[in-house]
PDB file of N, CA and C in Angstrom:
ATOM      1  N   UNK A   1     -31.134 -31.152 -24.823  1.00  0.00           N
ATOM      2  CA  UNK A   1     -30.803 -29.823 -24.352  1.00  0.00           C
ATOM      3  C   UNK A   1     -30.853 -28.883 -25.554  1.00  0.00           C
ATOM      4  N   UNK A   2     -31.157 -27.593 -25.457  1.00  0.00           N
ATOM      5  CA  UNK A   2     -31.536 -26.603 -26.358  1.00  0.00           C
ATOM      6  C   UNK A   2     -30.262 -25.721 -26.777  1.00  0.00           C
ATOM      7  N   UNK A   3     -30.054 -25.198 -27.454  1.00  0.00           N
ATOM      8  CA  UNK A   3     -28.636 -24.938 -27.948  1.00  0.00           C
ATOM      9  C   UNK A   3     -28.745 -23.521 -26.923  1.00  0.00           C
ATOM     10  N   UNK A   4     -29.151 -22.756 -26.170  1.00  0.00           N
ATOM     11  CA  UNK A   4     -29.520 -21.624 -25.427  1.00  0.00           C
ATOM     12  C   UNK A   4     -29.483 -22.142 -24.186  1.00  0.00           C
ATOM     13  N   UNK A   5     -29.752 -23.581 -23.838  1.00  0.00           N
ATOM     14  CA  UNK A   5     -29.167 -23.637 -22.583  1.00  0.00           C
ATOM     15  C   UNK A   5     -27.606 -24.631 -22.376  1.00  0.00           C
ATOM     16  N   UNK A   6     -27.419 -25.229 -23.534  1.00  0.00           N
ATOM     17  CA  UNK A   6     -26.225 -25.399 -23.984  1.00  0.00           C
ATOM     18  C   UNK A   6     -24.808 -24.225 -23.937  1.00  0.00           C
ATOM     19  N   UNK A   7     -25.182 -22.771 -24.273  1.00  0.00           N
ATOM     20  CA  UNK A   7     -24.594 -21.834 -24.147  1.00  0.00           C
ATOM     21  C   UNK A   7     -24.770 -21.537 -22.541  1.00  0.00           C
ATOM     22  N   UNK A   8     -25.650 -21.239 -21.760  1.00  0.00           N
ATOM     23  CA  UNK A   8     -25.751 -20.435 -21.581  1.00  0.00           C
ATOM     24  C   UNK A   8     -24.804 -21.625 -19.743  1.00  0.00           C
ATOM     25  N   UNK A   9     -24.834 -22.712 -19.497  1.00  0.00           N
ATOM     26  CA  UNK A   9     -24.071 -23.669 -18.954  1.00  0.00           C
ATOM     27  C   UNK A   9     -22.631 -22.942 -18.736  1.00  0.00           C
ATOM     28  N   UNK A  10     -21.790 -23.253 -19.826  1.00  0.00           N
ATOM     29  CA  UNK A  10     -20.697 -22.919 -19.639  1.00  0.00           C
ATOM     30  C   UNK A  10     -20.407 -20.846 -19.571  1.00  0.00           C
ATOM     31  N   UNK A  11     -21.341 -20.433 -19.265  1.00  0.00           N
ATOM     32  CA  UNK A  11     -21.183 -19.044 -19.459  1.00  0.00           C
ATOM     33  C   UNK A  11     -21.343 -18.711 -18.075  1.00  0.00           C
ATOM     34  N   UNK A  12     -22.699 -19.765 -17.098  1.00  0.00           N
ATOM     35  CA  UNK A  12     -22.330 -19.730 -15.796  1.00  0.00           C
ATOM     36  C   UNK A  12     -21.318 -19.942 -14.991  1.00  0.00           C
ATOM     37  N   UNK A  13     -20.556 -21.280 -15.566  1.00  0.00           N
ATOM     38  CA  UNK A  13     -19.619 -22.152 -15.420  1.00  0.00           C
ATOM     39  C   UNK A  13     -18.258 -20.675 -14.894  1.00  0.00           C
ATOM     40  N   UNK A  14     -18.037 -19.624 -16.007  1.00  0.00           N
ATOM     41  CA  UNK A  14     -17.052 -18.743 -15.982  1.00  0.00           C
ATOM     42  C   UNK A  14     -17.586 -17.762 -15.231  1.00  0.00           C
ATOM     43  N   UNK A  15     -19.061 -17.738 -15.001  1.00  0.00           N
ATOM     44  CA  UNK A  15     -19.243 -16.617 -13.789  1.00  0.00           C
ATOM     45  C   UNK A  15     -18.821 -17.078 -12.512  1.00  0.00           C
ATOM     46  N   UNK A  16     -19.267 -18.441 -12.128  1.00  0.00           N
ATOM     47  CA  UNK A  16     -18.771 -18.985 -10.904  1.00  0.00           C
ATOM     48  C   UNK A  16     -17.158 -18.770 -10.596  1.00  0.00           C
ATOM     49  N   UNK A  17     -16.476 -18.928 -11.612  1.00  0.00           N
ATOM     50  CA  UNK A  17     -15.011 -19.194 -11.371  1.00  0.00           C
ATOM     51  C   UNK A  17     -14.466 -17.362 -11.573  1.00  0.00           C
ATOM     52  N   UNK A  18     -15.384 -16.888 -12.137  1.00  0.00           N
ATOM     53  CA  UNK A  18     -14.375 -15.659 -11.600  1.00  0.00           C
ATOM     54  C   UNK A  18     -14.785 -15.271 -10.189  1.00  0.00           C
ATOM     55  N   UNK A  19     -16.410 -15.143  -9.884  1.00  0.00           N
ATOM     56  CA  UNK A  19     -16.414 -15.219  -8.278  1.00  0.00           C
ATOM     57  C   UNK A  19     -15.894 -15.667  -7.427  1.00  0.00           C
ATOM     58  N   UNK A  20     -15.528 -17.193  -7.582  1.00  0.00           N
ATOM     59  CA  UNK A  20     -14.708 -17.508  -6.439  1.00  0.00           C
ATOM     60  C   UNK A  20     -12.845 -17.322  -6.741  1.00  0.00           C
ATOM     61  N   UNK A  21     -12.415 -16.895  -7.615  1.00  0.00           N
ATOM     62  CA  UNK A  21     -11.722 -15.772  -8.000  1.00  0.00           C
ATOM     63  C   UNK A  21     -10.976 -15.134  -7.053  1.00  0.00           C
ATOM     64  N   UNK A  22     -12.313 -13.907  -7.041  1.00  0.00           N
ATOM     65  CA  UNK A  22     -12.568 -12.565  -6.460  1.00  0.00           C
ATOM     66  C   UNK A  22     -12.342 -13.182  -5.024  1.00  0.00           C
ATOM     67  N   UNK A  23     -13.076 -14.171  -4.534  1.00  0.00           N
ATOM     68  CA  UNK A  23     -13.078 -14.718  -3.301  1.00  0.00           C
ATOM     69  C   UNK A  23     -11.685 -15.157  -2.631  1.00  0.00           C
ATOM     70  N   UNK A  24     -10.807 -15.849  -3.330  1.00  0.00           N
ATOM     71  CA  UNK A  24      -9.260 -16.279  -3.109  1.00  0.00           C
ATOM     72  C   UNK A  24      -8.717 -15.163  -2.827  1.00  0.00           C
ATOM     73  N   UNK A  25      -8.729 -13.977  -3.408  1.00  0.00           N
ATOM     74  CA  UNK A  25      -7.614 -13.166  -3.522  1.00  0.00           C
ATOM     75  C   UNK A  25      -8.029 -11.979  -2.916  1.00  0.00           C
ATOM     76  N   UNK A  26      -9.358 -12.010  -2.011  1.00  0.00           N
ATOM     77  CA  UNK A  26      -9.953 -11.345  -0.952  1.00  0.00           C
ATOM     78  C   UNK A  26      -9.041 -11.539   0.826  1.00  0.00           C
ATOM     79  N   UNK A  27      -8.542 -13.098   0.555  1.00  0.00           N
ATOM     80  CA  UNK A  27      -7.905 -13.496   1.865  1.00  0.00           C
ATOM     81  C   UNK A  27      -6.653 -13.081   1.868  1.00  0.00           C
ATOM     82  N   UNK A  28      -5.852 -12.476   1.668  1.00  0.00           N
ATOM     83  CA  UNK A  28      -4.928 -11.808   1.033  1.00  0.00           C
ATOM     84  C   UNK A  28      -4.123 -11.203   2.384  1.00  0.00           C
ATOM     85  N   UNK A  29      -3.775 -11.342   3.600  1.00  0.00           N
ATOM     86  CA  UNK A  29      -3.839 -11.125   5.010  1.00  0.00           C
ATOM     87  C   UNK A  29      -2.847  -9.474   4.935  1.00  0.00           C
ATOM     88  N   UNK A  30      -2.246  -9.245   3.828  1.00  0.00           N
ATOM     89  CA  UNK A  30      -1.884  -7.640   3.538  1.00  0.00           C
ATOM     90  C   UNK A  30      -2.928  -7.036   3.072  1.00  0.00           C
ATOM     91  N   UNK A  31      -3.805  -7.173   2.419  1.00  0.00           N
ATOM     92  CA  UNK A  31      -5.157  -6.301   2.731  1.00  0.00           C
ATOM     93  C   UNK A  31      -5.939  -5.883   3.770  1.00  0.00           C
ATOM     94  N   UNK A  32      -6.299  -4.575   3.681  1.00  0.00           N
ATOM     95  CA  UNK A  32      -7.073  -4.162   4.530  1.00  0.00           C
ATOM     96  C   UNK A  32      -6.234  -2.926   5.405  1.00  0.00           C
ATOM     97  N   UNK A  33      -7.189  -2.233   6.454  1.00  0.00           N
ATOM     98  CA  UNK A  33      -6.257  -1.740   7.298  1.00  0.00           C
ATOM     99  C   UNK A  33      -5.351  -2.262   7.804  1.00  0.00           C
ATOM    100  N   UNK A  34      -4.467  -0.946   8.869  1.00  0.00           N
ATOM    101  CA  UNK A  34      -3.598  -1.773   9.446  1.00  0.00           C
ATOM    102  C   UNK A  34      -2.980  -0.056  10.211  1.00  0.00           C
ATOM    103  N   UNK A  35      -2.737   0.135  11.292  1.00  0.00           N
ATOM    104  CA  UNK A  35      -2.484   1.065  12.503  1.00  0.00           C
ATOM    105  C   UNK A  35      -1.310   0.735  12.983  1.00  0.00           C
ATOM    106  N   UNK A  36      -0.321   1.473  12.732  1.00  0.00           N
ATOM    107  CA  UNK A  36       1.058   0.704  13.136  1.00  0.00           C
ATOM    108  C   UNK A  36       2.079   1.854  13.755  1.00  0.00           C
ATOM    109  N   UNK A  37       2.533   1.704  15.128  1.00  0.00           N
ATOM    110  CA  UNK A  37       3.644   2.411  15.700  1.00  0.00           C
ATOM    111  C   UNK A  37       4.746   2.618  15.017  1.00  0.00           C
ATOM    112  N   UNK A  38       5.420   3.398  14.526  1.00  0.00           N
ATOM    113  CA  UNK A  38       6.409   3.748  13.837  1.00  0.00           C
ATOM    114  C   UNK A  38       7.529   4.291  14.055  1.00  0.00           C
ATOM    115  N   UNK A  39       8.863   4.435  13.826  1.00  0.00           N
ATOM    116  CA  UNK A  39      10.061   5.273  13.776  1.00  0.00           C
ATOM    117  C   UNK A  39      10.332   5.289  12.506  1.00  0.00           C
ATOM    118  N   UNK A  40      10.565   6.813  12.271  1.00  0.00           N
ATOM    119  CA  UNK A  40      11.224   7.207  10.700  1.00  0.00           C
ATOM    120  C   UNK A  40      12.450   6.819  11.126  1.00  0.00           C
ATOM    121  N   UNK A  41      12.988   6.226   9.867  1.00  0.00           N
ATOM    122  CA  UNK A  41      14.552   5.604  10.052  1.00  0.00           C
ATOM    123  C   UNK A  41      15.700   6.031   8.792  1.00  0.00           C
ATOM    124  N   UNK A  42      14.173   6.464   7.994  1.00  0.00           N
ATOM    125  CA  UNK A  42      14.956   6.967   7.253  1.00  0.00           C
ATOM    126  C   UNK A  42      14.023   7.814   5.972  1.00  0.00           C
ATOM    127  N   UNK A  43      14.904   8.885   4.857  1.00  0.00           N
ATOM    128  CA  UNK A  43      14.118   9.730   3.949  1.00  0.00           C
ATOM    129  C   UNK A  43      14.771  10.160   3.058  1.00  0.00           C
ATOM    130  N   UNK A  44      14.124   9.460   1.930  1.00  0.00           N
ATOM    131  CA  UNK A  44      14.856   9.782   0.505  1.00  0.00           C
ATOM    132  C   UNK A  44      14.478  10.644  -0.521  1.00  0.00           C
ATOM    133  N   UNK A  45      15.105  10.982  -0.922  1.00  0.00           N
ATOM    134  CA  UNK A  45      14.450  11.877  -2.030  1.00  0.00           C
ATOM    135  C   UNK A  45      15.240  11.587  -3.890  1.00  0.00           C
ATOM    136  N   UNK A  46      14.658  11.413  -4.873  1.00  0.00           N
ATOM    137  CA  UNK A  46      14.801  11.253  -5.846  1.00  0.00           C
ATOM    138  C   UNK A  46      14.548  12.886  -6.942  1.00  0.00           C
ATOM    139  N   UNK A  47      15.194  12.624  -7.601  1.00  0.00           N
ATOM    140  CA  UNK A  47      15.894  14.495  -8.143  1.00  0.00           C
ATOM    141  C   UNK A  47      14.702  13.778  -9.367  1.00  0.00           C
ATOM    142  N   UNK A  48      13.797  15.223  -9.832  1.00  0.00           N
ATOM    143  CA  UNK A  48      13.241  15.668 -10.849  1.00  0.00           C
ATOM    144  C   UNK A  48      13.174  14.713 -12.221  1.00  0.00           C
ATOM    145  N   UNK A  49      12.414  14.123 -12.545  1.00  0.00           N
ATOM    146  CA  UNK A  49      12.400  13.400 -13.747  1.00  0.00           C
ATOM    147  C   UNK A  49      12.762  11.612 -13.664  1.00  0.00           C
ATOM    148  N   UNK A  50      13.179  11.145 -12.499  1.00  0.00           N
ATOM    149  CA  UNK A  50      13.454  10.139 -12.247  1.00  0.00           C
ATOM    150  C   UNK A  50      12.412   9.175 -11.015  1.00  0.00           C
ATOM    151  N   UNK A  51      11.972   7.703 -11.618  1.00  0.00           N
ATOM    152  CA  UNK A  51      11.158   7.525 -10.923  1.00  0.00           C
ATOM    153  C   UNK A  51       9.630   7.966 -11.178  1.00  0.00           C
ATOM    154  N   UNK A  52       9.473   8.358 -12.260  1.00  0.00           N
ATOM    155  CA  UNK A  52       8.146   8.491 -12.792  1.00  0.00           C
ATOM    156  C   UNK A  52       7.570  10.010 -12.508  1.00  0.00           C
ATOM    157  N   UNK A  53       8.605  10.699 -11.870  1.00  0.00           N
ATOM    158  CA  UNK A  53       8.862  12.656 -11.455  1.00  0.00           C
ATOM    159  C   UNK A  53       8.691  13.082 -13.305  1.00  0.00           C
ATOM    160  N   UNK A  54       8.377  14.345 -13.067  1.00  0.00           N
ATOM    161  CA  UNK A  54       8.075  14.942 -13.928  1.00  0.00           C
ATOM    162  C   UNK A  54       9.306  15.803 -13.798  1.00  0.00           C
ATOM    163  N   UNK A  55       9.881  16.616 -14.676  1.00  0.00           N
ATOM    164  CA  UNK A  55      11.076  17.087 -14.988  1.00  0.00           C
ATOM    165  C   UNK A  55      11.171  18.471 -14.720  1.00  0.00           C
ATOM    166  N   UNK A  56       9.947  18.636 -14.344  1.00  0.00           N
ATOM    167  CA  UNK A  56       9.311  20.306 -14.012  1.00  0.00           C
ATOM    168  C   UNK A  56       9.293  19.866 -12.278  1.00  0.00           C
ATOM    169  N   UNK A  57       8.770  18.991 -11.996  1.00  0.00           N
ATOM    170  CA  UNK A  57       8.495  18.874 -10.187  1.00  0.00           C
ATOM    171  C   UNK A  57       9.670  18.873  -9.360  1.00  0.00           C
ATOM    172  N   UNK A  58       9.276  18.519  -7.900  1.00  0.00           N
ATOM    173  CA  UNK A  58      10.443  18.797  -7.411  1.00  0.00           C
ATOM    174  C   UNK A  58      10.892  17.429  -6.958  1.00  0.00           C
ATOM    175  N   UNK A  59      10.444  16.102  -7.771  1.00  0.00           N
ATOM    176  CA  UNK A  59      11.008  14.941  -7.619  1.00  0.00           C
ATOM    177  C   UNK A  59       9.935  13.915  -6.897  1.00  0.00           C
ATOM    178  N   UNK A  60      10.439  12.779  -6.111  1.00  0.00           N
ATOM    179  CA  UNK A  60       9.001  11.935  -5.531  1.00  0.00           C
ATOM    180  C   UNK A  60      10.170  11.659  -3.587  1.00  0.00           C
ATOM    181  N   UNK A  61       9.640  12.052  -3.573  1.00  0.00           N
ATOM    182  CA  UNK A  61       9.994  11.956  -1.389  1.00  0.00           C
ATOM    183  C   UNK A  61       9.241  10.397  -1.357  1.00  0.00           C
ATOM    184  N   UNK A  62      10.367   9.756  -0.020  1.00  0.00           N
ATOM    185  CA  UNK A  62       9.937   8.358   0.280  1.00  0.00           C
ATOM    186  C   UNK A  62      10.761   8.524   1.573  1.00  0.00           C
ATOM    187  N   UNK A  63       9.645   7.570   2.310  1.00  0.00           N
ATOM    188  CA  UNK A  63      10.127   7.976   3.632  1.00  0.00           C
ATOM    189  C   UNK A  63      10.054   6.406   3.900  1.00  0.00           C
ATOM    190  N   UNK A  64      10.898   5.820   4.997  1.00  0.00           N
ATOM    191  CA  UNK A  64      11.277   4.418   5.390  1.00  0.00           C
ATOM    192  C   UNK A  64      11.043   4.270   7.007  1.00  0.00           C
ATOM    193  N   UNK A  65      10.040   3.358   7.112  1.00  0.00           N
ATOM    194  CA  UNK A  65       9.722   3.203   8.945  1.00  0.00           C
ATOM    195  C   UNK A  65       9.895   1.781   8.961  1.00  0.00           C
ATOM    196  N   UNK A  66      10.208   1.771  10.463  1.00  0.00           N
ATOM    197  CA  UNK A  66      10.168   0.767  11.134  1.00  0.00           C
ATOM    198  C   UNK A  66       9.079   0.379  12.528  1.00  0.00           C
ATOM    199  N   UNK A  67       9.010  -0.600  12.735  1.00  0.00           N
ATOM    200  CA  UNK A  67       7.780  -1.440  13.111  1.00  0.00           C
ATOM    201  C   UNK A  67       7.987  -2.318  13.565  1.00  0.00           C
ATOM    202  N   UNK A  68       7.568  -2.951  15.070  1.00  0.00           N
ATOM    203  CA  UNK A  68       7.164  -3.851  15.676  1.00  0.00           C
ATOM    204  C   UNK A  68       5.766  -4.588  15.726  1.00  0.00           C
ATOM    205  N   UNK A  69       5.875  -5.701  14.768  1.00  0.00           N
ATOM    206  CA  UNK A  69       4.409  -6.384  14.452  1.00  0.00           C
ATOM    207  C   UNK A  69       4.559  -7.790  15.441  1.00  0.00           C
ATOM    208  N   UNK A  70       4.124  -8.258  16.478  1.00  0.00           N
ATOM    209  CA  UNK A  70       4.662  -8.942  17.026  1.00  0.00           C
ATOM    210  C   UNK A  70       5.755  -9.202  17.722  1.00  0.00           C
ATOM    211  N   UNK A  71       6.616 -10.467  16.944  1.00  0.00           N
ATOM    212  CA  UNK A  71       7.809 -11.105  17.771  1.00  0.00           C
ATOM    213  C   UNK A  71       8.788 -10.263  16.374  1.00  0.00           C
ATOM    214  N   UNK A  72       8.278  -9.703  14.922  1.00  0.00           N
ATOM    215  CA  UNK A  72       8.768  -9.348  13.900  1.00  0.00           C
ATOM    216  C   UNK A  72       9.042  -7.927  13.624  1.00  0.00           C
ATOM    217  N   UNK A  73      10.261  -7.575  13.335  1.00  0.00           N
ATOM    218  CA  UNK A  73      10.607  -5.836  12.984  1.00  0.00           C
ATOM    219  C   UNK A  73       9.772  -6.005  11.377  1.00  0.00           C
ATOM    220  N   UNK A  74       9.376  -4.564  11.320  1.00  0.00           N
ATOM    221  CA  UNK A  74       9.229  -4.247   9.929  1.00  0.00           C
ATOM    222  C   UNK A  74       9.894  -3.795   9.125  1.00  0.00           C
ATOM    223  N   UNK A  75       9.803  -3.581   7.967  1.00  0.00           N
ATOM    224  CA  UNK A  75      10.107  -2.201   7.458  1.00  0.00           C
ATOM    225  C   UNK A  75       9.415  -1.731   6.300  1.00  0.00           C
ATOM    226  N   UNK A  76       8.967  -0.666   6.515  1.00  0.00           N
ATOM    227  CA  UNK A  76       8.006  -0.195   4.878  1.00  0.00           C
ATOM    228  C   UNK A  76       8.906   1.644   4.277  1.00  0.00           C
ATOM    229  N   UNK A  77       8.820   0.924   3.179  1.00  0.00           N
ATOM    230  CA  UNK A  77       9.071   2.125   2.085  1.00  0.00           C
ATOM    231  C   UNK A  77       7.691   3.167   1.572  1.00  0.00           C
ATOM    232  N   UNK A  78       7.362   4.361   1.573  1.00  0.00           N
ATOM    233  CA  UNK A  78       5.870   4.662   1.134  1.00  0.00           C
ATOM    234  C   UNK A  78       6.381   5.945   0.594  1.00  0.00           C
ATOM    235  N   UNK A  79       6.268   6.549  -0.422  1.00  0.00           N
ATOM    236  CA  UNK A  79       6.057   7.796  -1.491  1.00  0.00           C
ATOM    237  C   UNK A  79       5.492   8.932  -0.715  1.00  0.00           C
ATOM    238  N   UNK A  80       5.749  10.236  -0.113  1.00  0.00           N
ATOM    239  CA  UNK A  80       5.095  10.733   0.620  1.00  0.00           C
ATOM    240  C   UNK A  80       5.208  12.064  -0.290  1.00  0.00           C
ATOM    241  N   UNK A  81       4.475  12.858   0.807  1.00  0.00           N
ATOM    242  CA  UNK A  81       4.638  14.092   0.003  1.00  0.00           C
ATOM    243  C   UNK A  81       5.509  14.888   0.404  1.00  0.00           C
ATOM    244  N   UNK A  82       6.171  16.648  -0.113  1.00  0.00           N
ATOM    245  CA  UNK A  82       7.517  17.513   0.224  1.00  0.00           C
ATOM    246  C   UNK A  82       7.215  17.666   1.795  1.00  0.00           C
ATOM    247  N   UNK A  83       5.533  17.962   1.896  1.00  0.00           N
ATOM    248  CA  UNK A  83       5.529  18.044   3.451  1.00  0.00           C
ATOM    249  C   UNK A  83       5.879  17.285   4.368  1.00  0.00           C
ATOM    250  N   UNK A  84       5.257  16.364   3.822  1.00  0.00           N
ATOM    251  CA  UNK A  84       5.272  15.403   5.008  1.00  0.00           C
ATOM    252  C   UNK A  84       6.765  14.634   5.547  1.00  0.00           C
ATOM    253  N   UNK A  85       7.882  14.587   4.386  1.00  0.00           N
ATOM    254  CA  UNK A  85       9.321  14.797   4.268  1.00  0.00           C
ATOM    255  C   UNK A  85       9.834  15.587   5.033  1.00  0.00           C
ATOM    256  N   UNK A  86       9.510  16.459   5.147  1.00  0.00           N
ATOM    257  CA  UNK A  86      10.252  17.836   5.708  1.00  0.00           C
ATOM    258  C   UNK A  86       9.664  17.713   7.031  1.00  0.00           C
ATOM    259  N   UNK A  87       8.296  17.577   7.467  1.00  0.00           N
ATOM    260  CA  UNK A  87       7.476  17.498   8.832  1.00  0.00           C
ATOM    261  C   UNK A  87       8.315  16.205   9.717  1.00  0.00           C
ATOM    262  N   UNK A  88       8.697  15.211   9.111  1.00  0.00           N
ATOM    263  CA  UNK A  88       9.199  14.012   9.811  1.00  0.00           C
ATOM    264  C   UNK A  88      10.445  13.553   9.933  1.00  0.00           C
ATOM    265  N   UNK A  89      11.293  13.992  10.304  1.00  0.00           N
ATOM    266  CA  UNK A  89      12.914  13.966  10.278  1.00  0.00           C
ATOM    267  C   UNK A  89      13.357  12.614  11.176  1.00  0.00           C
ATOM    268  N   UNK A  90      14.100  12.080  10.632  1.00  0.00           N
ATOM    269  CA  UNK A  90      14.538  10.531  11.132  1.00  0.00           C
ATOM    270  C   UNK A  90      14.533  10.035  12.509  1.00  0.00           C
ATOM    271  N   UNK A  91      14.010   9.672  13.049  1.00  0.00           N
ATOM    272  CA  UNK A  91      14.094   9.263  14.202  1.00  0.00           C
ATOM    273  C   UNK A  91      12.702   9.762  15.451  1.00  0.00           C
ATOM    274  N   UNK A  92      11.839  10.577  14.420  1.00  0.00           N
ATOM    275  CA  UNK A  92      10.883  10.783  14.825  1.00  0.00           C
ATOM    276  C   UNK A  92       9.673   9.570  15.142  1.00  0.00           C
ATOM    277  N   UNK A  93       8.906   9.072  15.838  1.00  0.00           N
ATOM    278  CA  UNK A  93       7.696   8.043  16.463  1.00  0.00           C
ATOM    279  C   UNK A  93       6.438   8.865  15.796  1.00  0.00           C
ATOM    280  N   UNK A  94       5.734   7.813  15.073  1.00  0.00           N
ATOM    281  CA  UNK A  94       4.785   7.938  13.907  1.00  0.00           C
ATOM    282  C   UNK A  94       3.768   7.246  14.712  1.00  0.00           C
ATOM    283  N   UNK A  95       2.179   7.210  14.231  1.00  0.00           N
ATOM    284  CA  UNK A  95       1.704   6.497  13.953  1.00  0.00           C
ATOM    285  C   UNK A  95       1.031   6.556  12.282  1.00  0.00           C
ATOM    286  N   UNK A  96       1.261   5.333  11.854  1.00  0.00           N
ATOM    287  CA  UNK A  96       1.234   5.261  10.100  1.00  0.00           C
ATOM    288  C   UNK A  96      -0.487   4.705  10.257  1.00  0.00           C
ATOM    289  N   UNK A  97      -0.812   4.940   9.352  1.00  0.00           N
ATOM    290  CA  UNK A  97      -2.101   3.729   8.493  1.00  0.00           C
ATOM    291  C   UNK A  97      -2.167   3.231   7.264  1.00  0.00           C
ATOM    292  N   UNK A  98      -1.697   2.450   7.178  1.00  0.00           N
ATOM    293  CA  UNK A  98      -1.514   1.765   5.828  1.00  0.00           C
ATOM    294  C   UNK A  98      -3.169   0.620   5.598  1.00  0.00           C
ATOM    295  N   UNK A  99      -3.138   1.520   4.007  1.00  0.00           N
ATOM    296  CA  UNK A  99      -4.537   0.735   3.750  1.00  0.00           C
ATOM    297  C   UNK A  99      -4.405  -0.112   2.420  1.00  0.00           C
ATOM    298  N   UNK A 100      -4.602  -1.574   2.187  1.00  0.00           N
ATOM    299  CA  UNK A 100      -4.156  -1.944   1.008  1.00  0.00           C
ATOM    300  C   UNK A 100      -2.815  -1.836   0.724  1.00  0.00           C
ATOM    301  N   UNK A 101      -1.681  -1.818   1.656  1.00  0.00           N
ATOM    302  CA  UNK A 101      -0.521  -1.482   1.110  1.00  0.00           C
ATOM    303  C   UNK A 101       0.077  -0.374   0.450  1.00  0.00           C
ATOM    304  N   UNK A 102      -0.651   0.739   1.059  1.00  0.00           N
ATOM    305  CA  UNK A 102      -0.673   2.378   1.050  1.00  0.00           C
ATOM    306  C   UNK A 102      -0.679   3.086   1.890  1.00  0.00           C
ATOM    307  N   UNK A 103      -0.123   3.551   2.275  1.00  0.00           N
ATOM    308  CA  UNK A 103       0.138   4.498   3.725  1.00  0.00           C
ATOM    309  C   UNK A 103      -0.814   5.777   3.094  1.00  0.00           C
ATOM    310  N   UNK A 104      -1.439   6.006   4.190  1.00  0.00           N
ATOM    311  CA  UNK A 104      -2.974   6.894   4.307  1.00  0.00           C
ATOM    312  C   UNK A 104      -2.807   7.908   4.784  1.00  0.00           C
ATOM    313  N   UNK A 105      -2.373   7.756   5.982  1.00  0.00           N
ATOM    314  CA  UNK A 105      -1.730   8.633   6.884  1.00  0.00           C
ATOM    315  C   UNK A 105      -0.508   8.670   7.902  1.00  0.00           C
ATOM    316  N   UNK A 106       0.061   9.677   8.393  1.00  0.00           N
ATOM    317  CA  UNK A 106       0.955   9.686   9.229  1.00  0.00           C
ATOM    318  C   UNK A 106       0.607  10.859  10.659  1.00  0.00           C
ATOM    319  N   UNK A 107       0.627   9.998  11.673  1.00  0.00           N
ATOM    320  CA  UNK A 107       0.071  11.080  12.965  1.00  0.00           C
ATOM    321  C   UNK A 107       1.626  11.075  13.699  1.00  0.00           C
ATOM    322  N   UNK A 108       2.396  12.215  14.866  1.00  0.00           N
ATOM    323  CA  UNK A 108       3.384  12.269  15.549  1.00  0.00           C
ATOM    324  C   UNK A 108       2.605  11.423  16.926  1.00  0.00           C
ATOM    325  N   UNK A 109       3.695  10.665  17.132  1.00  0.00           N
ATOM    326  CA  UNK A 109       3.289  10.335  18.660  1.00  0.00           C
ATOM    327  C   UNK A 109       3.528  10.857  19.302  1.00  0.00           C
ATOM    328  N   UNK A 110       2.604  11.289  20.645  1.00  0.00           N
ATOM    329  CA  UNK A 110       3.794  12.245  21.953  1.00  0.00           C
ATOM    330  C   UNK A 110       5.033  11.724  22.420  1.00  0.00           C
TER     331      UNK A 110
END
């Protein structure tokens, strides 16, 4: 064997294994979309500079829903914005989209 294909063996060797890698941690069953009925249950707000807020802003809003996934309640925490805080007052019926474990959007249900 030639010292060039000697190298070049184990260099495939680490391409394969980070591909199938990439592949493991693709099945990941919290990835991806996800369309979910909602009730705000609850909405927090964190004061200026705390929480990664800038000391000038007006802080980071987090809003808390709940969810029927099955036979299982949910519950998700998500960072929202002043509007969308103020637009959704507790006890209001959402529909959320959480993408990757990020809420995308928020629609009112009738």
């Amino acid at each position: 064997m030639t010292r060039g294909k000697a190298q070049a063996v184990p260099a495939a060797l680490l391409l394969l294994a980070g591909l199938l890698a990439a592949c493991a941690s693709s099945s990941d069953p919290s990835r991806g979309f996800k369309a979910l009925d909602a009730v705000v249950v609850g909405r927090e707000k964190e004061a200026p500079g705390s929480g990664g807020a800038s000391f000038r802003g007006t802080g980071n809003y987090y809003m808390v829903f709940e969810t029927r996934e099955g036979e299982v309640t949910s519950t998700y925490r998500f960072l929202v914005t002043e509007q969308q805080y103020h637009r959704f007052p507790e006890g209001t019926r959402v529909r959320i989209v959480i993408a990757d474990n990020n809420l995308r959007e928020i629609r009112p249900l009738p």
